[in-house]
Protein backbone atom coordinates (compact mmCIF):
# COMPACT_ATOMS: atom_id res chain seq x y z
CA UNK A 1 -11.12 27.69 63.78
CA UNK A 2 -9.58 25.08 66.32
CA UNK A 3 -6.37 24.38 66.87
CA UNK A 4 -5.86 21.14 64.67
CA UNK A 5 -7.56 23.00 61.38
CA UNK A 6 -5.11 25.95 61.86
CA UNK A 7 -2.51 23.47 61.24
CA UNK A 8 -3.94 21.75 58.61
CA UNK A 9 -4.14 25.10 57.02
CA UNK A 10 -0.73 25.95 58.18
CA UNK A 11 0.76 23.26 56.50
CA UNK A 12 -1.19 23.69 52.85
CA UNK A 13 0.49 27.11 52.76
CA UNK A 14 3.89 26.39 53.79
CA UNK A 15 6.81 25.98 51.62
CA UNK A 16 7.56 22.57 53.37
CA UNK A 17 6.76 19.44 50.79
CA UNK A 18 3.56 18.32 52.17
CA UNK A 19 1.03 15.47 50.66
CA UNK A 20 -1.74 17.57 50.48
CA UNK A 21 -4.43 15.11 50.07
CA UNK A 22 -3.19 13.43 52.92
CA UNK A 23 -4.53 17.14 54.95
CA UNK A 24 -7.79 16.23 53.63
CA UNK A 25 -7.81 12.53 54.06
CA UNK A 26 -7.62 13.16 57.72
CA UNK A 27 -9.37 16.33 58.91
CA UNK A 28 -12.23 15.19 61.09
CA UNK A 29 -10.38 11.80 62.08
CA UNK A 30 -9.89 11.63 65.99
CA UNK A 31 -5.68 11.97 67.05
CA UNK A 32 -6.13 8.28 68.21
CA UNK A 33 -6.92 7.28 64.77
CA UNK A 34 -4.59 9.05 62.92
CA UNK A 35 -1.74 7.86 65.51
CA UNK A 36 -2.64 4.57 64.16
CA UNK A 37 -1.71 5.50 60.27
CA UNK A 38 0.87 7.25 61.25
CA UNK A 39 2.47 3.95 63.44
CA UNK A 40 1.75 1.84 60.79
CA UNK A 41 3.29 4.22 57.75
CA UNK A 42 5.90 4.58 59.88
CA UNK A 43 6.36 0.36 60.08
CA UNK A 44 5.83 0.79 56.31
CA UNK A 45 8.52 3.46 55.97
CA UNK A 46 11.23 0.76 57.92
CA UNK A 47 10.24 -2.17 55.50
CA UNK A 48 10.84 -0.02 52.47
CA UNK A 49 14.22 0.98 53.94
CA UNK A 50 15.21 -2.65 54.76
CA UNK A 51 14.34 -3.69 51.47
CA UNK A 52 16.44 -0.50 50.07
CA UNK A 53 19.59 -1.83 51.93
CA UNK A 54 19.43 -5.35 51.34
CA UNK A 55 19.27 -4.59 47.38
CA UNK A 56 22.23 -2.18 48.20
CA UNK A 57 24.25 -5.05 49.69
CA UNK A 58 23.17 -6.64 46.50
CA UNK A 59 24.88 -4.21 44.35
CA UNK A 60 27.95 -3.58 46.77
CA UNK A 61 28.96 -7.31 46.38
CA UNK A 62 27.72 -8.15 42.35
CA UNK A 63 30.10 -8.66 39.91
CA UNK A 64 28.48 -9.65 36.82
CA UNK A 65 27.25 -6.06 35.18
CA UNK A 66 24.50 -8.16 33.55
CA UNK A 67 23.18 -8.82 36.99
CA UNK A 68 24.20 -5.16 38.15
CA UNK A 69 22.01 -3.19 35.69
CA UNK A 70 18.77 -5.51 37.55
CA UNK A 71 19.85 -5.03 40.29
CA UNK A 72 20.57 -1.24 39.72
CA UNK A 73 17.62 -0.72 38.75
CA UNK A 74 15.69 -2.72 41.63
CA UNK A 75 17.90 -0.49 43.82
CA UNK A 76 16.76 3.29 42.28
CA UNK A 77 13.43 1.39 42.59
CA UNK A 78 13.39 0.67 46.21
CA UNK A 79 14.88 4.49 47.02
CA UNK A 80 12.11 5.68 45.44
CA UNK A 81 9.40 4.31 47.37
CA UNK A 82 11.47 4.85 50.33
CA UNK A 83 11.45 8.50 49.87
CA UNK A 84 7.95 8.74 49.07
CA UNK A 85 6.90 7.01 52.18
CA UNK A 86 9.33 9.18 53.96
CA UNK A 87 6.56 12.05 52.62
CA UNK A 88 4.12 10.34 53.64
CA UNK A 89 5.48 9.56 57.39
CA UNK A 90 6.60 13.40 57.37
CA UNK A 91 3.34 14.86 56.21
CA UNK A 92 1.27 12.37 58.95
CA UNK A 93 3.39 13.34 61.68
CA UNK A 94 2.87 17.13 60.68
CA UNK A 95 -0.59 16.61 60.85
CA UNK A 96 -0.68 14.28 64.26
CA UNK A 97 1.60 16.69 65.84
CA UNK A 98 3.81 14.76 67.98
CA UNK A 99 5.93 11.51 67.77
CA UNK A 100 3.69 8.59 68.73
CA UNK A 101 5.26 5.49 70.52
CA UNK A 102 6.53 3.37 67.65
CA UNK A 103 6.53 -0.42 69.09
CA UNK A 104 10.56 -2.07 68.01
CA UNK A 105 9.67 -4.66 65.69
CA UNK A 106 11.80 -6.76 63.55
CA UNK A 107 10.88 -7.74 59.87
CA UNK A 108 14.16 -10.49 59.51
């Protein structure tokens, strides 16, 4: 067993919350090509978050509770998906190993 399958196996037995399919999804894949998911669930990850705080802006400065309960809702919606792609992000990086170079880009 090489070194990247004992931590593939490592982290299918942990107790840390890991998408296991993800383990699966990319055993056999080169490190360059799983660097690449990774980078781009990470770019993911910061969109979902952006979108997260602008609808919390939305709530901090609404008024009309008609409006509220929408936007509420969009809100719990948005954190959510953030914290599922934070699983995702977590579990890639687990697998990849290291923190890859993350160009700054700006979604505004």
């Amino acid at each position: 067993m090489d070194r990247a399958d004992a931590k593939r196996k490592d982290l299918a037995s942990g107790d840390k919350l890991v998408l296991r399919p993800l383990i699966g999804l990319m055993n056999g894949l080169n490190p360059d090509k799983i660097e690449r998911f990774v980078v781009e669930e990470i770019e993911k990850h910061r969109r979902l978050r952006e979108e997260a705080v602008r609808l919390e802006t939305l709530l901090d400065s609404d008024a009309d509770q008609t409006a509220l309960t929408g936007n509420r809702r969009a809100y719990i919606s948005a954190m959510i998906a953030v914290h599922a792609q934070q699983t995702v992000v977590s579990t890639l990086l687990d697998i990849l190993g290291y923190i890859p170079e993350i160009p700054k880009t700006t979604h505004r």
